[in-house]
PDB file of N, CA and C in Angstrom:
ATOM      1  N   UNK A   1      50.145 -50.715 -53.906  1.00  0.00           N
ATOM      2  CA  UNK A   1      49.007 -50.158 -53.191  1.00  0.00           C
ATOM      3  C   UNK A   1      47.889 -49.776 -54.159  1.00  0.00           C
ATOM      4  N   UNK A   2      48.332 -49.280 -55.398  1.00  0.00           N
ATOM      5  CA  UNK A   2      47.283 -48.820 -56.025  1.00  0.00           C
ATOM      6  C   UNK A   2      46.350 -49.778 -57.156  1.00  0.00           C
ATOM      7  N   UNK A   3      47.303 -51.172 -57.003  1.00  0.00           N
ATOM      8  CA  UNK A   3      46.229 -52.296 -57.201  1.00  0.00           C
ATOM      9  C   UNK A   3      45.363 -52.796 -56.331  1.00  0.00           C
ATOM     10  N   UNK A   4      45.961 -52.843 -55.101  1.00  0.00           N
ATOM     11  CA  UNK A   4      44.818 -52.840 -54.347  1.00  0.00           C
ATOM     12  C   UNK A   4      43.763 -52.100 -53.697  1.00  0.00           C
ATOM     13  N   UNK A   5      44.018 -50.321 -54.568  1.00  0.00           N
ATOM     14  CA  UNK A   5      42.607 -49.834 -54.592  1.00  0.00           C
ATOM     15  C   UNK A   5      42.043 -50.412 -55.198  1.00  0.00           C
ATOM     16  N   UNK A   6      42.544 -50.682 -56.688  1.00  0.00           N
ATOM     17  CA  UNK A   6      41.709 -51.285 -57.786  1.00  0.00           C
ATOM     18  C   UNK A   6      40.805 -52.120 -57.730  1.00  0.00           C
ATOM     19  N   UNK A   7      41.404 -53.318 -56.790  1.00  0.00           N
ATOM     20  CA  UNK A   7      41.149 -54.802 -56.685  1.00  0.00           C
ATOM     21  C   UNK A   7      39.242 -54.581 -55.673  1.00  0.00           C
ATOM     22  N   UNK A   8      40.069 -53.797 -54.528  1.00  0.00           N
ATOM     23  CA  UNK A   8      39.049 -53.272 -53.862  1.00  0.00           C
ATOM     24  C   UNK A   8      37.345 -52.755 -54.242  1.00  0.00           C
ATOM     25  N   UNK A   9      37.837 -51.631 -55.388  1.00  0.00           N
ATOM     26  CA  UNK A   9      37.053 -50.871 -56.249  1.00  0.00           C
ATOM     27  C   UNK A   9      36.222 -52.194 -57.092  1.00  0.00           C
ATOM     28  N   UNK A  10      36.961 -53.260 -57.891  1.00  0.00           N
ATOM     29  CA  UNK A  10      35.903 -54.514 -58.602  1.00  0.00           C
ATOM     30  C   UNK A  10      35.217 -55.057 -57.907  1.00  0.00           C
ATOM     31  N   UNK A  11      35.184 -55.346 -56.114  1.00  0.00           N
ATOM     32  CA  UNK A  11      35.080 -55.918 -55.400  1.00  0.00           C
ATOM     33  C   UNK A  11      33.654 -54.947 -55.377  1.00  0.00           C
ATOM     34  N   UNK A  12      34.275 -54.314 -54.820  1.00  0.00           N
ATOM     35  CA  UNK A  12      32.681 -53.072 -54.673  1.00  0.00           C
ATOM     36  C   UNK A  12      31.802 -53.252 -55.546  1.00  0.00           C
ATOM     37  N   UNK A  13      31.843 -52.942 -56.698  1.00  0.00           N
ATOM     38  CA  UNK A  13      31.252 -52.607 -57.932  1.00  0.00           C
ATOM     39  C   UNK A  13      30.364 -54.190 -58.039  1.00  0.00           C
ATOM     40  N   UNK A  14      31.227 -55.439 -58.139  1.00  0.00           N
ATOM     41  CA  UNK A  14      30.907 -56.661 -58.047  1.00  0.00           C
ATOM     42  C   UNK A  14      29.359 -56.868 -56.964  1.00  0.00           C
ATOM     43  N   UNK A  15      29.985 -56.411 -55.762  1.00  0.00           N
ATOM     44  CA  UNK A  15      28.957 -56.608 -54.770  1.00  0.00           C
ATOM     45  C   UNK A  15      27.451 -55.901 -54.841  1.00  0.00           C
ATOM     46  N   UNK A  16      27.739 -54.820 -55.483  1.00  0.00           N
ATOM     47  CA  UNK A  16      26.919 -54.293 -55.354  1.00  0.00           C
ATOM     48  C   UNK A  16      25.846 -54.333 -57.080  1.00  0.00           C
ATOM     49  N   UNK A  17      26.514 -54.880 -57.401  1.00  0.00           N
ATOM     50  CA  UNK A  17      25.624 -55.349 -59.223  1.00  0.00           C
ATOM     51  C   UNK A  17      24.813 -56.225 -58.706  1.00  0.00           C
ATOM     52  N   UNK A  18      25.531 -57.285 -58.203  1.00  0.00           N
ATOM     53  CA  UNK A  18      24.672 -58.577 -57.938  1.00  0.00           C
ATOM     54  C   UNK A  18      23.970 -58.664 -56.749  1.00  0.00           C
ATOM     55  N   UNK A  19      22.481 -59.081 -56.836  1.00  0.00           N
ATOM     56  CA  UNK A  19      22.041 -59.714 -55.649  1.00  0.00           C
ATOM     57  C   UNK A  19      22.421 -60.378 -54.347  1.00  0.00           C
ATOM     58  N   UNK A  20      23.008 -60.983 -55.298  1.00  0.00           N
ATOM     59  CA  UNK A  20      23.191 -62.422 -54.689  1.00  0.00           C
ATOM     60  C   UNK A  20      24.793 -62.965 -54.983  1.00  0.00           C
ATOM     61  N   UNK A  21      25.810 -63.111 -54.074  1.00  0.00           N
ATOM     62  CA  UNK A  21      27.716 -62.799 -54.328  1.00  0.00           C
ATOM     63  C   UNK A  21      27.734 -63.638 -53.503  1.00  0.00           C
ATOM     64  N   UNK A  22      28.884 -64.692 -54.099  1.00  0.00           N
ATOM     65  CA  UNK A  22      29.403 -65.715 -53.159  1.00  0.00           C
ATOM     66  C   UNK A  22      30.750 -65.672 -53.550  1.00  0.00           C
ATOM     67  N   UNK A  23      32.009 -65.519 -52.960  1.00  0.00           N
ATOM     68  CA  UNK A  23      33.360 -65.194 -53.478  1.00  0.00           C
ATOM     69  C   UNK A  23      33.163 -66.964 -52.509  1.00  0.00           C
ATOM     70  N   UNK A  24      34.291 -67.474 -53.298  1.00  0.00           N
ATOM     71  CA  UNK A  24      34.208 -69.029 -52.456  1.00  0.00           C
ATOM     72  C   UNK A  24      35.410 -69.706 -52.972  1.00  0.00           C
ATOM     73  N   UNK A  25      36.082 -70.435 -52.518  1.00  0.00           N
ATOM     74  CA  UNK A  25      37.351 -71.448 -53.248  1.00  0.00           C
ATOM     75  C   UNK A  25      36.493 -72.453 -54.474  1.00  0.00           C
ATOM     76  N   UNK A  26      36.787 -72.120 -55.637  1.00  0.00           N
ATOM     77  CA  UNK A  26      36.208 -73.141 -57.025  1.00  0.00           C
ATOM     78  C   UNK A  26      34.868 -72.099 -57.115  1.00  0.00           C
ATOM     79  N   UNK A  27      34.194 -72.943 -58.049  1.00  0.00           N
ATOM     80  CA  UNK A  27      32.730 -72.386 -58.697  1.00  0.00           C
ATOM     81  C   UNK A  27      31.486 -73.464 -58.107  1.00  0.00           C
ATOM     82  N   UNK A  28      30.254 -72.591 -58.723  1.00  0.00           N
ATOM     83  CA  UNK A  28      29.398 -73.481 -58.075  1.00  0.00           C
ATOM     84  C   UNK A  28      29.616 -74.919 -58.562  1.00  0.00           C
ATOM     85  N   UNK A  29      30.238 -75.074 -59.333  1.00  0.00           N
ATOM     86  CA  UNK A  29      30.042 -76.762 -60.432  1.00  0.00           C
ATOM     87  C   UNK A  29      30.772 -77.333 -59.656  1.00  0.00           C
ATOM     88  N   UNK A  30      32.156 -76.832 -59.206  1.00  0.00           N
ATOM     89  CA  UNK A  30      33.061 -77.592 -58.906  1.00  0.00           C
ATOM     90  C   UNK A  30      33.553 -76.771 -57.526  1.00  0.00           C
ATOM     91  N   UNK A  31      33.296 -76.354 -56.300  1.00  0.00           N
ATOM     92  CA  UNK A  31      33.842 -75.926 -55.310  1.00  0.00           C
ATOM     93  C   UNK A  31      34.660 -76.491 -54.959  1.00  0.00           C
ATOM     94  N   UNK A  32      35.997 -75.947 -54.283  1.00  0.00           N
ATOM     95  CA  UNK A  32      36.868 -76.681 -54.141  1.00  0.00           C
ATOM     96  C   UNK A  32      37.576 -76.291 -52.390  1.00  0.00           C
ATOM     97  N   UNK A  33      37.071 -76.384 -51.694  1.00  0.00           N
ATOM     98  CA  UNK A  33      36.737 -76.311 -50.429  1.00  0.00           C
ATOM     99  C   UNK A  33      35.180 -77.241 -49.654  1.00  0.00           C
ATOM    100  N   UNK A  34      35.571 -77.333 -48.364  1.00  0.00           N
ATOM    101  CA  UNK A  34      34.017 -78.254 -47.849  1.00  0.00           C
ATOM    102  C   UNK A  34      33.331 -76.745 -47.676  1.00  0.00           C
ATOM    103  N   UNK A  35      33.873 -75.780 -47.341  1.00  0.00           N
ATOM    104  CA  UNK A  35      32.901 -74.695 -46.472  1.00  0.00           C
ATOM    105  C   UNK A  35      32.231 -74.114 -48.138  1.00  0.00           C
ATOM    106  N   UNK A  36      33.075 -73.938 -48.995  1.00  0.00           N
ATOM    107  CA  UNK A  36      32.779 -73.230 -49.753  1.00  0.00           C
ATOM    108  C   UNK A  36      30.881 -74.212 -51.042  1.00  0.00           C
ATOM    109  N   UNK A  37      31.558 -75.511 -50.738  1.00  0.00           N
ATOM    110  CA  UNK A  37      30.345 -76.564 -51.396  1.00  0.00           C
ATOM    111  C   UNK A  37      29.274 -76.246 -50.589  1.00  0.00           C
ATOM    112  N   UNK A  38      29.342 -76.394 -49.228  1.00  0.00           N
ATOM    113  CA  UNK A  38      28.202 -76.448 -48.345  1.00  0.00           C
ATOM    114  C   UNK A  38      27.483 -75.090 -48.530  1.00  0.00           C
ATOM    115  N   UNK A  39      27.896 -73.748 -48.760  1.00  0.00           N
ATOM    116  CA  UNK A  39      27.114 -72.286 -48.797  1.00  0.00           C
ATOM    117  C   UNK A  39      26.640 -72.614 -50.650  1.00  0.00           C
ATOM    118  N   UNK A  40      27.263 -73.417 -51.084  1.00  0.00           N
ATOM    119  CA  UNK A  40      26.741 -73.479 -52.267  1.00  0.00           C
ATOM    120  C   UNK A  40      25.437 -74.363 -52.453  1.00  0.00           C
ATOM    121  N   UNK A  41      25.899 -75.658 -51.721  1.00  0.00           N
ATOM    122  CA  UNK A  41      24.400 -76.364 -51.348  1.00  0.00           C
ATOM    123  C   UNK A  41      23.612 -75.543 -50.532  1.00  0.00           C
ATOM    124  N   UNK A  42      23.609 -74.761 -49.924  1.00  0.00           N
ATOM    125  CA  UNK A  42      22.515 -74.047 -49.207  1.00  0.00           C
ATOM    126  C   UNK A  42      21.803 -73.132 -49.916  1.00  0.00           C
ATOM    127  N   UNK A  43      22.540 -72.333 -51.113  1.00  0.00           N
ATOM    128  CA  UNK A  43      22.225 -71.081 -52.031  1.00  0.00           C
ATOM    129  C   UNK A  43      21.455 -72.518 -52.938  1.00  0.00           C
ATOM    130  N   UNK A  44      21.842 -73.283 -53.745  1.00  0.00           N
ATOM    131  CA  UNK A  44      21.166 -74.456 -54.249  1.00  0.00           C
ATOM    132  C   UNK A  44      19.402 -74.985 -54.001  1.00  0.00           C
ATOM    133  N   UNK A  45      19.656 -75.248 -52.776  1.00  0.00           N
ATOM    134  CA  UNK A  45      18.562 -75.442 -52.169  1.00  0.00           C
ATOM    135  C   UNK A  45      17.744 -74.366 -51.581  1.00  0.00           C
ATOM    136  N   UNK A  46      18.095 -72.877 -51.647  1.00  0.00           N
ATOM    137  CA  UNK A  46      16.953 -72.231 -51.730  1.00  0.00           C
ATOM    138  C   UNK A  46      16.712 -72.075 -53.285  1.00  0.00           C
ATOM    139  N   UNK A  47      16.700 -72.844 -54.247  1.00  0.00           N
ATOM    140  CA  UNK A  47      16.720 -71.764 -55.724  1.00  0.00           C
ATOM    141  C   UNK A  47      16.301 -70.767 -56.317  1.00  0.00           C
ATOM    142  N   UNK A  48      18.015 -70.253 -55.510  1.00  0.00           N
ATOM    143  CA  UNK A  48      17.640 -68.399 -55.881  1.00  0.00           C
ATOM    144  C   UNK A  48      19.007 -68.281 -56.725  1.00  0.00           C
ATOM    145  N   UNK A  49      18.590 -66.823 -57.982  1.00  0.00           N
ATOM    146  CA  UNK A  49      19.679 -66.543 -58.728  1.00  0.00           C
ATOM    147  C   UNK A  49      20.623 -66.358 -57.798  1.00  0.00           C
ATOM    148  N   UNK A  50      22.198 -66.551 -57.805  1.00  0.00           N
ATOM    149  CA  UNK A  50      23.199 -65.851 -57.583  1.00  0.00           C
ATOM    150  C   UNK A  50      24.582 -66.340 -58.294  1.00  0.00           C
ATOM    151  N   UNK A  51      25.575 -65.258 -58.309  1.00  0.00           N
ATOM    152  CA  UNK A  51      26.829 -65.402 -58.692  1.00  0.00           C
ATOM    153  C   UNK A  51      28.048 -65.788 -57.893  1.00  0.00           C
ATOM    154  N   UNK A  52      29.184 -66.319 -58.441  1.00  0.00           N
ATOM    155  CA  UNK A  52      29.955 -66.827 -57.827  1.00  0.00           C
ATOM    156  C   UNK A  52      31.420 -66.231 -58.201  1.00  0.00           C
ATOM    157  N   UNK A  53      32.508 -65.607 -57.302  1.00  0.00           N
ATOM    158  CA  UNK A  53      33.900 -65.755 -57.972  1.00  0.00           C
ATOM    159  C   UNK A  53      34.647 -66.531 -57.075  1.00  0.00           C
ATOM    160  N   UNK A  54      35.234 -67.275 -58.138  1.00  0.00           N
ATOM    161  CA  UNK A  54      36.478 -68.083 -57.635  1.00  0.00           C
ATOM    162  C   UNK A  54      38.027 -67.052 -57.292  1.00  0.00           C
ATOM    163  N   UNK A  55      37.993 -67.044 -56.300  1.00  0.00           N
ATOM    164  CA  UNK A  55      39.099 -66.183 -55.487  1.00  0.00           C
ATOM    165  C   UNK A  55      40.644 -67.411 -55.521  1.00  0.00           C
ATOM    166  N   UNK A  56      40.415 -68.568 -55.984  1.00  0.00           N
ATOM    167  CA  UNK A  56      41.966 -69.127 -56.446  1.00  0.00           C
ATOM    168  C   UNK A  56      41.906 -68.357 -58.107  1.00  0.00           C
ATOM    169  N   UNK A  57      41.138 -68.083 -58.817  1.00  0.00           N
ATOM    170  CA  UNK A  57      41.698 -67.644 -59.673  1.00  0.00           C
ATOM    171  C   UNK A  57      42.315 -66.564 -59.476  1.00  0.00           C
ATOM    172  N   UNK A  58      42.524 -65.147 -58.358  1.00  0.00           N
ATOM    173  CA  UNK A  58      43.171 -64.340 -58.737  1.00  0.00           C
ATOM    174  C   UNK A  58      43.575 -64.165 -57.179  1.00  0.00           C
ATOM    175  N   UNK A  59      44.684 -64.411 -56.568  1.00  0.00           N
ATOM    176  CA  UNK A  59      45.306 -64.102 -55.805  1.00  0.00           C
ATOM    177  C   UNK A  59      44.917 -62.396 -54.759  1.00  0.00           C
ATOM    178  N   UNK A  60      44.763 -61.485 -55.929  1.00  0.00           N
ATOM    179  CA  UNK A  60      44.688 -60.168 -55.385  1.00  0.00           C
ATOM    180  C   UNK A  60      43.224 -59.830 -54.928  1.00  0.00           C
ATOM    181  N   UNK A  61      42.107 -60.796 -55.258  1.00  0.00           N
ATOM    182  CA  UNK A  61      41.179 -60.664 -55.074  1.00  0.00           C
ATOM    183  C   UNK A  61      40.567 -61.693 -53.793  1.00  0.00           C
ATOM    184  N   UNK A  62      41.852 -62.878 -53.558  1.00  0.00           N
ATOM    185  CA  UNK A  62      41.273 -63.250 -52.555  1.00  0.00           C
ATOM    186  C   UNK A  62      42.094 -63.049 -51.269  1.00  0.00           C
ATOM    187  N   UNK A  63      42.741 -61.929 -51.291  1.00  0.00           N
ATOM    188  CA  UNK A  63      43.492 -60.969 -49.909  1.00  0.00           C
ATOM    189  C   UNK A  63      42.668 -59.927 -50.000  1.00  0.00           C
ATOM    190  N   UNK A  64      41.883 -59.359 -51.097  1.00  0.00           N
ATOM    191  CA  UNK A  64      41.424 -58.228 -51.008  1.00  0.00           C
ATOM    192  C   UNK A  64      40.246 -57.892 -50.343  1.00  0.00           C
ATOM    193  N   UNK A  65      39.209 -59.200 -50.586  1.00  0.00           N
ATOM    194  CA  UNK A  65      37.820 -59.525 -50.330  1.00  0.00           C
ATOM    195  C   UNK A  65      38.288 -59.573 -48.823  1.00  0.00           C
ATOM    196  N   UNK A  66      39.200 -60.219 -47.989  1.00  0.00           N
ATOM    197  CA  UNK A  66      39.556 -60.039 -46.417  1.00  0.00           C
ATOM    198  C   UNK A  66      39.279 -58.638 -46.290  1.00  0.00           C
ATOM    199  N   UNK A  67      40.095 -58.153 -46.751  1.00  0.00           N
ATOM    200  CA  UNK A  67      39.881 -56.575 -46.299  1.00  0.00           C
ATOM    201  C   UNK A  67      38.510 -56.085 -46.311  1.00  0.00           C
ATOM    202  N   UNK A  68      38.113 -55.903 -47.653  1.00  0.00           N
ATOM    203  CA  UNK A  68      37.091 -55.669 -48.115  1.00  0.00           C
ATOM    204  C   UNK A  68      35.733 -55.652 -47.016  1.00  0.00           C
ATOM    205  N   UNK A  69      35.356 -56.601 -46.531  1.00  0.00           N
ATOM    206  CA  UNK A  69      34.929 -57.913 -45.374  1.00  0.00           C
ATOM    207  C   UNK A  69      35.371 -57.569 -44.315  1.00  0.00           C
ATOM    208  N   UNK A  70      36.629 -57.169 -44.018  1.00  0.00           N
ATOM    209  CA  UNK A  70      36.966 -57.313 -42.664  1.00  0.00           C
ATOM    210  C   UNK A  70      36.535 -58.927 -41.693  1.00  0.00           C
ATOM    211  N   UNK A  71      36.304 -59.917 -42.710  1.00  0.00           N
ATOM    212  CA  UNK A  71      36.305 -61.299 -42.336  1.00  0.00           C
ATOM    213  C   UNK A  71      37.326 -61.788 -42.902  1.00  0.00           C
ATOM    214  N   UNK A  72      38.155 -62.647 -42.007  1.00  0.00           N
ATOM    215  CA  UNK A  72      39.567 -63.519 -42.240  1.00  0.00           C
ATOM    216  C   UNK A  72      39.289 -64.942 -43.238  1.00  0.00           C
ATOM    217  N   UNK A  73      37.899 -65.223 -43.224  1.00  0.00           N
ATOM    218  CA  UNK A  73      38.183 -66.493 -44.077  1.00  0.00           C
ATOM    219  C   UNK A  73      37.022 -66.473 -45.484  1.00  0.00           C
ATOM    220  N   UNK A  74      36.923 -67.713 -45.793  1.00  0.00           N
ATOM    221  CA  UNK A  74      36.306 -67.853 -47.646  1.00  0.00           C
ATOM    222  C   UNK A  74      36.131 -68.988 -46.853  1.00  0.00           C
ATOM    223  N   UNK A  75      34.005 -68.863 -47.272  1.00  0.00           N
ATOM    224  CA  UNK A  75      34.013 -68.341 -48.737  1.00  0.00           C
ATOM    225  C   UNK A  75      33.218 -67.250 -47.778  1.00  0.00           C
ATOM    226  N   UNK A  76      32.905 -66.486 -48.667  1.00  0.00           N
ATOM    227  CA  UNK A  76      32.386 -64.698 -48.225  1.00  0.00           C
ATOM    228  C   UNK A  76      30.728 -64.560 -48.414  1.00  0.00           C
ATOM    229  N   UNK A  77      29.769 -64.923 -48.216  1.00  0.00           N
ATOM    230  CA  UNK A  77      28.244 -64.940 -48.965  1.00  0.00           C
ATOM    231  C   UNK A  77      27.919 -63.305 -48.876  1.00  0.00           C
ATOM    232  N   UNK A  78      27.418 -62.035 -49.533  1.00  0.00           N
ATOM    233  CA  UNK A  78      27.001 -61.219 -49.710  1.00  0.00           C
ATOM    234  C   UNK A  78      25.335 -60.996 -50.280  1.00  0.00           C
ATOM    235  N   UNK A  79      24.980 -59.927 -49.701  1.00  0.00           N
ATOM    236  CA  UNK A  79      23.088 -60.250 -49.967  1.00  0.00           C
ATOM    237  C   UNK A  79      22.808 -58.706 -49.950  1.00  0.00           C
ATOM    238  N   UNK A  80      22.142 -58.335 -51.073  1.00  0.00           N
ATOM    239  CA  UNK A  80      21.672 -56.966 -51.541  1.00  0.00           C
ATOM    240  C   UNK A  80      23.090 -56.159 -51.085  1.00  0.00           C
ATOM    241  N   UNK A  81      24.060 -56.213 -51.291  1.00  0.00           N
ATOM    242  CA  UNK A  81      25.243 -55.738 -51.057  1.00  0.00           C
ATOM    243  C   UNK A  81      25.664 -55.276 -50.013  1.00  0.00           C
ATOM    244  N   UNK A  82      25.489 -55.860 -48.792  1.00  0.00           N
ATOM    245  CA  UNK A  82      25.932 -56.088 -47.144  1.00  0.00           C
ATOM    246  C   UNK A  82      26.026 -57.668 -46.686  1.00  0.00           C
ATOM    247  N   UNK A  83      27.536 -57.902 -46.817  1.00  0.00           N
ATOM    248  CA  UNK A  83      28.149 -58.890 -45.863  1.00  0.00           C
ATOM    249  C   UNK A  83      27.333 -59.445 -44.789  1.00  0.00           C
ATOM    250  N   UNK A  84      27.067 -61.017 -45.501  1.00  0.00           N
ATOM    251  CA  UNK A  84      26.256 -61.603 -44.502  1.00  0.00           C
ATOM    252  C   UNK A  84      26.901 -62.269 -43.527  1.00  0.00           C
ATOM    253  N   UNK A  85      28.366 -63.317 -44.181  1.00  0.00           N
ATOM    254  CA  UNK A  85      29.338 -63.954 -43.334  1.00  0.00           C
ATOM    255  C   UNK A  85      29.736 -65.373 -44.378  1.00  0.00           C
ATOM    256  N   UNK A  86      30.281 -66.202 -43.381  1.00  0.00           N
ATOM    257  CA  UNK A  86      31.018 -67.289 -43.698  1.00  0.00           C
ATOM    258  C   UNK A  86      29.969 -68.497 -43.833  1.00  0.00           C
ATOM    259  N   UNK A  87      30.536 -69.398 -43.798  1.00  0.00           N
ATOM    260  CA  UNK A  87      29.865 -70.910 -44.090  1.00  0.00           C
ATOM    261  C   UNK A  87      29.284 -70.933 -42.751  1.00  0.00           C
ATOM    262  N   UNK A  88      29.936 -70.920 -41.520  1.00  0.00           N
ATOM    263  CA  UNK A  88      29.215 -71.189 -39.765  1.00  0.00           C
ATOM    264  C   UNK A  88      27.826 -69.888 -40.107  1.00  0.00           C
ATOM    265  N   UNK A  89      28.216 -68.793 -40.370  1.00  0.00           N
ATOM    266  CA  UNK A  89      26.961 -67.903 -40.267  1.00  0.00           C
ATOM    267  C   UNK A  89      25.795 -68.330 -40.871  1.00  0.00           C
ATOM    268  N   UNK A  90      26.518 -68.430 -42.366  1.00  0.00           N
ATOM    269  CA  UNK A  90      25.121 -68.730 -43.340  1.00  0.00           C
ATOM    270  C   UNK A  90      24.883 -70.078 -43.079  1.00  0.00           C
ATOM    271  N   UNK A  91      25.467 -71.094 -42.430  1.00  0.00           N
ATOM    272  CA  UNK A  91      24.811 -72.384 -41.962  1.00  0.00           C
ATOM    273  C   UNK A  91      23.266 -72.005 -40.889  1.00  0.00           C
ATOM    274  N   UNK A  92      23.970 -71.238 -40.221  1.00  0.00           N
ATOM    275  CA  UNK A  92      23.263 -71.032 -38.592  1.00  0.00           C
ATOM    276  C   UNK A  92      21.777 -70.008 -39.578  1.00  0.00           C
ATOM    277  N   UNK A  93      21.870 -69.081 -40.400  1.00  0.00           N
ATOM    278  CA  UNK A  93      21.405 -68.570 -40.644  1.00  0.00           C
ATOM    279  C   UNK A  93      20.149 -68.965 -41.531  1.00  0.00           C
ATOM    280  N   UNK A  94      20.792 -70.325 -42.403  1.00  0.00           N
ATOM    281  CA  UNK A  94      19.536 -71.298 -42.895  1.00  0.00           C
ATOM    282  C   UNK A  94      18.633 -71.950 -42.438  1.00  0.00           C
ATOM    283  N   UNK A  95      19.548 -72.758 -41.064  1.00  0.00           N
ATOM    284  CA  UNK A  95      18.523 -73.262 -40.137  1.00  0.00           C
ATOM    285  C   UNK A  95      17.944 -72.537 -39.289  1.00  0.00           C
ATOM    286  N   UNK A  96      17.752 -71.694 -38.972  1.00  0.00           N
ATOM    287  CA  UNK A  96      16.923 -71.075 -38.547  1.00  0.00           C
ATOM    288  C   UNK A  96      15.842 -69.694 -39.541  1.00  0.00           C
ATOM    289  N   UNK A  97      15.671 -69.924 -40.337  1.00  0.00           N
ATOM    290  CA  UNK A  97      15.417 -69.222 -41.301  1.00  0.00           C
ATOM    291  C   UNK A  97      15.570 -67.621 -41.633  1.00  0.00           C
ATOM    292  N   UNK A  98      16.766 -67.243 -41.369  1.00  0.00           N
ATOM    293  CA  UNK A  98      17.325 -66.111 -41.476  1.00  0.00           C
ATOM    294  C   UNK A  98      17.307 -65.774 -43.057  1.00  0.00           C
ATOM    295  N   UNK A  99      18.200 -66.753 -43.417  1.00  0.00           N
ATOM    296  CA  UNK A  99      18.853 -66.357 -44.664  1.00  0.00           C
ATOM    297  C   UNK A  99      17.574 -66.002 -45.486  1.00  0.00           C
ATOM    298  N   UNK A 100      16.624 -67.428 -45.419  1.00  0.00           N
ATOM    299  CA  UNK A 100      15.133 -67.482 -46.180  1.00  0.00           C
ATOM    300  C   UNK A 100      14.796 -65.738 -46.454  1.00  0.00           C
ATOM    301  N   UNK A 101      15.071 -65.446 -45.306  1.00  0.00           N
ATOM    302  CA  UNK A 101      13.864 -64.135 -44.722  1.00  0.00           C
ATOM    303  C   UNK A 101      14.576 -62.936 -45.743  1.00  0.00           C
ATOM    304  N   UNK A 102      16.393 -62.869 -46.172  1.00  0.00           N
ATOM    305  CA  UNK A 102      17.301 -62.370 -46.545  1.00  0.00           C
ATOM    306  C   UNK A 102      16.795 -62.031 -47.776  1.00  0.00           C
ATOM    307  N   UNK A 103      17.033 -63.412 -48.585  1.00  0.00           N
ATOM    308  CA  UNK A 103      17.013 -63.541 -50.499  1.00  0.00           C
ATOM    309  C   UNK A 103      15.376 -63.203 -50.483  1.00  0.00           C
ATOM    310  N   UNK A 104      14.342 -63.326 -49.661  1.00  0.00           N
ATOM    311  CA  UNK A 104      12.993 -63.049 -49.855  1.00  0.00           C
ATOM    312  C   UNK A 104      12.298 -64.248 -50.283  1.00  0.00           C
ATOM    313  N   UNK A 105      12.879 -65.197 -49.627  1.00  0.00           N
ATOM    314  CA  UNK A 105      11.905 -66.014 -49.810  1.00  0.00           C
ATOM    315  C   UNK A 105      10.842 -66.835 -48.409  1.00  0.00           C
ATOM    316  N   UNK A 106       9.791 -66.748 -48.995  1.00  0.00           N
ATOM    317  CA  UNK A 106       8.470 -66.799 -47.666  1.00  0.00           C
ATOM    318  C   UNK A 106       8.566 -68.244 -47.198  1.00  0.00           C
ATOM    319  N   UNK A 107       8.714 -68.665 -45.892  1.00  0.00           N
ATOM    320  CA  UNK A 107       9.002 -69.659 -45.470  1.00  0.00           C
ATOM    321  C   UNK A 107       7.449 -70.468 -44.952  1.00  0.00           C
TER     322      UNK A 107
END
C-alpha cells in the first residue's frame, strides 16, 4: 500500500511540473499501441512542448495512473494539470477545436 502512495505521489508531482503529460504505451518515437500513436500524432501536429511516460516501463505506474485518473484505459493526455481523457476524447476534442483552445493555441 505504501508504494502505492508513493507511485501516486510521482504521478502528482509529474502532472503537475509539466504542461503538457501524456502517460501512453511506448514513447513518442516509438508508441507502442494505435490509441497511444494517434494522441501522439495529434500532440505532433499541434507543435506544442510536451512530455511523455511510458507506463510498460513500470508496472506500478501504469495501475496507478488508473487510479490516479479514475479512467480505466492508456494512454492518459493531461493539460495544465487536469485530466483531459483518452485517445476517443482527445480525438473528438481536436476536431473540433477543443484541445487547440486547451494548449493555447489560436485557431
Amino acid at each position: 500500500m505504501e508504494a502505492l502512495k508513493e507511485t501516486l505521489k510521482k504521478i502528482d508531482d509529474e502532472v503537475k511540473a509539466n504542461n503538457i503529460l501524456l502517460y501512453m504505451k511506448g514513447d513518442r518515437t516509438m508508441p507502442r499501441c494505435g490509441f497511444s500513436a494517434q494522441v501522439v500524432q495529434i500532440l505532433n501536429s499541434l507543435q506544442v512542448e510536451y512530455e511523455t511516460r511510458d507506463v510498460l516501463a513500470d508496472q506500478n505506474v501504469r495501475e496507478a495512473v488508473k487510479q490516479y485518473s479514475e479512467w480505466p484505459t492508456l494512454p492518459q493526455l493531461y493539460v495544465k494539470g487536469e485530466f483531459v481523457g483518452g485517445c476517443d476524447i482527445v480525438t473528438e476534442m481536436y476536431q473540433n477545436g477543443e484541445l487547440q483552445d486547451l494548449v493555447g493555441i489560436k485557431s
